[in-house]
Protein backbone atom coordinates (compact mmCIF):
# COMPACT_ATOMS: atom_id res chain seq x y z
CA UNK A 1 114.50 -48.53 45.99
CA UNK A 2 115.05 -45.65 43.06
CA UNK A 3 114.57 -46.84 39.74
CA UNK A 4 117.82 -47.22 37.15
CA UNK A 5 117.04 -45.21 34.04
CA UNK A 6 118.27 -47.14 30.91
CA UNK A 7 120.21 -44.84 29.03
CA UNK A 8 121.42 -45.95 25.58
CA UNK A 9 125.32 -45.71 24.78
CA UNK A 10 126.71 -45.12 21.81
CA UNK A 11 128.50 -47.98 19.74
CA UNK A 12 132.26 -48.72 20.75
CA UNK A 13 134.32 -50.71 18.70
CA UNK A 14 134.38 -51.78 14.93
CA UNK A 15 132.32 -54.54 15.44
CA UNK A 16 129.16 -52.56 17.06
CA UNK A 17 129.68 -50.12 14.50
CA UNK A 18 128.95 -52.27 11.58
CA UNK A 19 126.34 -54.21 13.56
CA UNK A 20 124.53 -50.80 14.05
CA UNK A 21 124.97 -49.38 10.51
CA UNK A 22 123.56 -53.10 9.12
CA UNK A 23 120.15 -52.41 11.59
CA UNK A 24 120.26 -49.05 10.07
CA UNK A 25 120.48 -50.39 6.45
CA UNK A 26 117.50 -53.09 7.41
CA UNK A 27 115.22 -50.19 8.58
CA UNK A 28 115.62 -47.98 5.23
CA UNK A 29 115.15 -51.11 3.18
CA UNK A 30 112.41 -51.89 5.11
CA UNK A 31 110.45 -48.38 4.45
CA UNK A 32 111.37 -48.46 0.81
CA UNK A 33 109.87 -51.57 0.62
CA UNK A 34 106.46 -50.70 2.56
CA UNK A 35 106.81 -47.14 0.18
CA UNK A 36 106.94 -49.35 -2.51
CA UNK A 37 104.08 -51.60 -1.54
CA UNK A 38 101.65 -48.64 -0.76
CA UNK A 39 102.49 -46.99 -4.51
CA UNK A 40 101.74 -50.41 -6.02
CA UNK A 41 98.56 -50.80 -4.28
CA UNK A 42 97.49 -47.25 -5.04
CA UNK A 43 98.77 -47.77 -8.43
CA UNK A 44 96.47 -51.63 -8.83
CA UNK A 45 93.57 -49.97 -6.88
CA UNK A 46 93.30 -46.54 -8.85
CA UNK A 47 90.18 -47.76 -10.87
CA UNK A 48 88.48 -48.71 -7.02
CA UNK A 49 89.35 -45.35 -5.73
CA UNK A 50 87.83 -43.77 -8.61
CA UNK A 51 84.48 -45.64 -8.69
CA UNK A 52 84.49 -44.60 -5.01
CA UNK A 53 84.65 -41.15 -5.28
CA UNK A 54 82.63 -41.25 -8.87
CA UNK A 55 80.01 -42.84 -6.50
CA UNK A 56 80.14 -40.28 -3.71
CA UNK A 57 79.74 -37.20 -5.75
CA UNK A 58 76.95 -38.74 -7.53
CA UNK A 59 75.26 -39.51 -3.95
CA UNK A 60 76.09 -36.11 -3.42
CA UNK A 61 74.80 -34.31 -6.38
CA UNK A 62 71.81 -36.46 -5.73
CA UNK A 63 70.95 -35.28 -2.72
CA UNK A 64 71.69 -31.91 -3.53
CA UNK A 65 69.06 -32.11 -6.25
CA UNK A 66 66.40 -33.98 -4.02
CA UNK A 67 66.59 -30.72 -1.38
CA UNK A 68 65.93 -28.75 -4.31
CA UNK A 69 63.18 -30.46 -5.43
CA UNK A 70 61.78 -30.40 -1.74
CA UNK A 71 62.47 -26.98 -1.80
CA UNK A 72 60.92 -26.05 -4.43
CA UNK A 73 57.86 -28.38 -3.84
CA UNK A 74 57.34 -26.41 -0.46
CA UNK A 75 57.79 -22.84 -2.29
CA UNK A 76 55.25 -23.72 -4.61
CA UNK A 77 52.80 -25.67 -2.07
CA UNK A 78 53.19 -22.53 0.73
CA UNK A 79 52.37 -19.49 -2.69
CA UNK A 80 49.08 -21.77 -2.79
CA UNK A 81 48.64 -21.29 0.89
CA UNK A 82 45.66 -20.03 2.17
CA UNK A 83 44.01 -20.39 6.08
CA UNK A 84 40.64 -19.68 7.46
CA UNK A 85 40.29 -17.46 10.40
CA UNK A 86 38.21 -20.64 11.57
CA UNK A 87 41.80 -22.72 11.24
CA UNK A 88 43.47 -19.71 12.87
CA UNK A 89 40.71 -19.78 15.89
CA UNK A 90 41.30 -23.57 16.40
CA UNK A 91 45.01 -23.52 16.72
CA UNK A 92 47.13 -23.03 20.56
CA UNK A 93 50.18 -20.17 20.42
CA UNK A 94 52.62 -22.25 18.94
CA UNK A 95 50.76 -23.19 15.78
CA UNK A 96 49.16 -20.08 15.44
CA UNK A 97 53.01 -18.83 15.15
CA UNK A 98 54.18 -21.37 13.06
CA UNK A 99 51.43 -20.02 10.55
CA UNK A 100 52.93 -16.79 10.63
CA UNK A 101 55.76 -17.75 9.55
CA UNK A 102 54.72 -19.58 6.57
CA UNK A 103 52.55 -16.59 5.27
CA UNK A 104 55.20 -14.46 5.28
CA UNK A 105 57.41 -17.23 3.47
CA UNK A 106 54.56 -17.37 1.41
CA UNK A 107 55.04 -13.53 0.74
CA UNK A 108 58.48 -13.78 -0.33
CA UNK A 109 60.16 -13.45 3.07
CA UNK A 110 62.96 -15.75 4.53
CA UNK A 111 61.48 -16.16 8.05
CA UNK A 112 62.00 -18.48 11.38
CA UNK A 113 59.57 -18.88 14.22
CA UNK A 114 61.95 -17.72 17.55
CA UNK A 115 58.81 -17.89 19.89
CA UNK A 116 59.64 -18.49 23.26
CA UNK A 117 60.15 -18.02 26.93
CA UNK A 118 62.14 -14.64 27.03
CA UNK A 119 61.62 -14.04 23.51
CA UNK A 120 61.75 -10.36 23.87
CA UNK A 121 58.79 -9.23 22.00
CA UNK A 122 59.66 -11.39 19.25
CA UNK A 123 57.54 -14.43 17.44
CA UNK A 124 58.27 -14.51 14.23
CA UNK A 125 61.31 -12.78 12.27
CA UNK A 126 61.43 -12.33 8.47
CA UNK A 127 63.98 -11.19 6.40
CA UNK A 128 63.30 -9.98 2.94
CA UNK A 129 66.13 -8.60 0.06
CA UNK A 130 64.30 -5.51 -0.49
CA UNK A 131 62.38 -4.60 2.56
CA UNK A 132 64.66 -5.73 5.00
CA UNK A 133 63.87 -6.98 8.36
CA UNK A 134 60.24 -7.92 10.33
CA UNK A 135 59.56 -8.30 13.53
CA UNK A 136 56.28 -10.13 14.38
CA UNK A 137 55.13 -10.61 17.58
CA UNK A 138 51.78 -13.27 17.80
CA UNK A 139 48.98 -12.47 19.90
CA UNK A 140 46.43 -15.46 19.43
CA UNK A 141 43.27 -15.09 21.81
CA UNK A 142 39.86 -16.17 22.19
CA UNK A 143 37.05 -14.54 19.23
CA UNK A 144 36.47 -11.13 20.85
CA UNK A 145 39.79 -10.58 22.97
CA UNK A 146 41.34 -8.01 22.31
CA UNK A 147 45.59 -6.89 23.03
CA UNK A 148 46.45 -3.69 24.95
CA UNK A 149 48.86 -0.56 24.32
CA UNK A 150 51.68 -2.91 26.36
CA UNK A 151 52.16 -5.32 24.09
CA UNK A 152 52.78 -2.38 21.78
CA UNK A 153 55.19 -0.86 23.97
CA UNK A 154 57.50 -3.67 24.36
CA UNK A 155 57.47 -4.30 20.58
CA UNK A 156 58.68 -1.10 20.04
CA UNK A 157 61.46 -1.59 22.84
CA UNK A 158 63.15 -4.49 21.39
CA UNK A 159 62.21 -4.38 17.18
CA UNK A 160 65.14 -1.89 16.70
CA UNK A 161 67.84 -2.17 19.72
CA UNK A 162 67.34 -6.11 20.00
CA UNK A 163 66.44 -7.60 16.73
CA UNK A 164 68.02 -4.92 14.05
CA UNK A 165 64.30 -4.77 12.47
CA UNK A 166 62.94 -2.49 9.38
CA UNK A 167 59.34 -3.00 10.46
CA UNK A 168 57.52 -4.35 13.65
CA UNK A 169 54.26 -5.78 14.01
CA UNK A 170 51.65 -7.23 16.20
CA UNK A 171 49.26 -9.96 15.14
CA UNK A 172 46.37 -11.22 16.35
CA UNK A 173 43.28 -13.33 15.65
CA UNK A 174 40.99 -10.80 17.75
CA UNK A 175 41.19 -7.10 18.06
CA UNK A 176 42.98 -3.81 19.24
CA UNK A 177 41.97 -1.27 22.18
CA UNK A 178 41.71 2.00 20.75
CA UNK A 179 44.44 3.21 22.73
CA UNK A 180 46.85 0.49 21.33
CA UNK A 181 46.15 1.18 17.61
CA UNK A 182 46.55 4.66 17.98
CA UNK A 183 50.07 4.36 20.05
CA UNK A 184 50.80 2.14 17.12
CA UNK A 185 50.11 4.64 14.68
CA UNK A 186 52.10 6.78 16.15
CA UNK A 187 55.21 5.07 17.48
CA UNK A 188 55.61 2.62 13.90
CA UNK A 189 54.09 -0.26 15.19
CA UNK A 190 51.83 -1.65 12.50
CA UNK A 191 49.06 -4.08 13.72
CA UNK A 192 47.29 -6.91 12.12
CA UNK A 193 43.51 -7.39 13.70
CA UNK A 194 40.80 -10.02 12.73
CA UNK A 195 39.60 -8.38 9.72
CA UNK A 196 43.22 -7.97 8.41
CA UNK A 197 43.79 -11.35 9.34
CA UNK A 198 41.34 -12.93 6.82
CA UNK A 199 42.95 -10.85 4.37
CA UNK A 200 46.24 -12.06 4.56
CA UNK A 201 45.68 -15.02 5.89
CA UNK A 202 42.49 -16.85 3.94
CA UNK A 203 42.06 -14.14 0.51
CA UNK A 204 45.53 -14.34 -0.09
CA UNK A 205 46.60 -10.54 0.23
CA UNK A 206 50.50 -10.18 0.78
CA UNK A 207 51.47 -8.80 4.32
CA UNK A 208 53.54 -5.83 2.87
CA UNK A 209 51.11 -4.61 0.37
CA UNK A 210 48.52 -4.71 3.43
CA UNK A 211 50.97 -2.63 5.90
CA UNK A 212 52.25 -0.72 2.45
CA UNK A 213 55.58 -1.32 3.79
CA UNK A 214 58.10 0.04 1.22
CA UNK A 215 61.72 -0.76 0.26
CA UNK A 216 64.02 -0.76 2.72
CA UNK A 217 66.02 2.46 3.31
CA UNK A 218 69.27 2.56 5.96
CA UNK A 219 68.12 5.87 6.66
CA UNK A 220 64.58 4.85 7.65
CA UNK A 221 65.61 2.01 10.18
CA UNK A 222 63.32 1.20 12.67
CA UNK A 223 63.13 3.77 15.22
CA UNK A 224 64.33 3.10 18.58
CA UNK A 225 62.06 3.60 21.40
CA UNK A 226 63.09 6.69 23.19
């Protein structure tokens, strides 16, 4: 059996007029009295509301100043920060990457660790106001291993098409074929070995100054592999 929809009518007579317009009087004298109340409330509860929102942007200034602090702690403890190549030799990949990262803070570079699976020749990325962008790709291997011309090859792929990078480079705890510091040479790949290593890493030596990597210029991008 269908449903009846209700439909309201409209008011017939004099008498369900007035009854109507007297519901319709209730209901505006209703909301100007709950108007009323609120502005009274607001109006009792100001100094409340302002101790509230005194309190909150003290919290907040207060915690703004505590990250600042911390900040500023960690600039100052990482410019002290100095790491043996025996330190280096005892970490696994991931640590040995997360050191990269905060030499080159150290240095005066804002970088993040991006290390992972299908990282695409990429570690370690820096960015710096003046010299612009670094690419560093981690190679951490036993004392006496040594990294190939293809790890130098794919760095060069990606630093320029993939990661917008000013500079690429390859770091590692051991050593370079012949082959692969020469391509490097060539192609504008610098490369960090063991004995470069110690110098950035445990005498302090800044990684630019060591690479003499200059300002940044537009014109002098990275170059795209060919």
């Amino acid at each position: 059996m269908a449903r009846r929809r209700l439909r309201l009518r409209k008011p017939r007579g004099t008498g369900e007029h007035i009854a109507a317009a007297v519901v319709a009087l209730a209901a505006v004298t209703l909301l100007l009295q709950m108007a009323r109340a609120a502005q009274s409330a607001v109006v009792r509860g100001w100094p409340i509301l302002l101790v509230l929102a005194a309190g909150g942007l003290t919290y907040g200034l207060w915690q703004l100043l505590r990250q600042a602090r911390a900040r500023r702690a960690r600039v100052g403890m990482l410019a002290r920060l100095r790491i043996t190549l025996a330190d280096i030799d005892a970490m696994d990949d991931k640590e040995f990457e997360f050191a990269l990262r905060d030499l080159l803070v150290r240095d005066g570079w804002s970088a993040r660790k991006v290390g992972r699976k299908g990282d695409q020749a990429a570690d370690v990325i820096g960015d710096h106001p003046q010299r612009g962008r670094i690419v560093v790709q981690a190679k951490h291997t036993r004392v006496g291993g040594k990294v190939g011309s293809t790890v130098m090859y794919a760095v060069k792929g990606t630093a320029g098409p993939v990661h917008k990078a000013d500079h690429a480079v390859v770091v590692t705890n051991g050593a370079f074929t012949r082959d692969a510091m020469a391509w490097g040479d060539r192609h504008g790949v610098h490369w960090v070995d063991r004995e470069k290593l110690q110098h950035w890493a445990e005498n302090g030596a800044a990684l630019h100054e060591l690479l003499k990597v200059s300002a940044r210029s537009r014109r002098n991008r990275f170059r795209r592999a060919a």
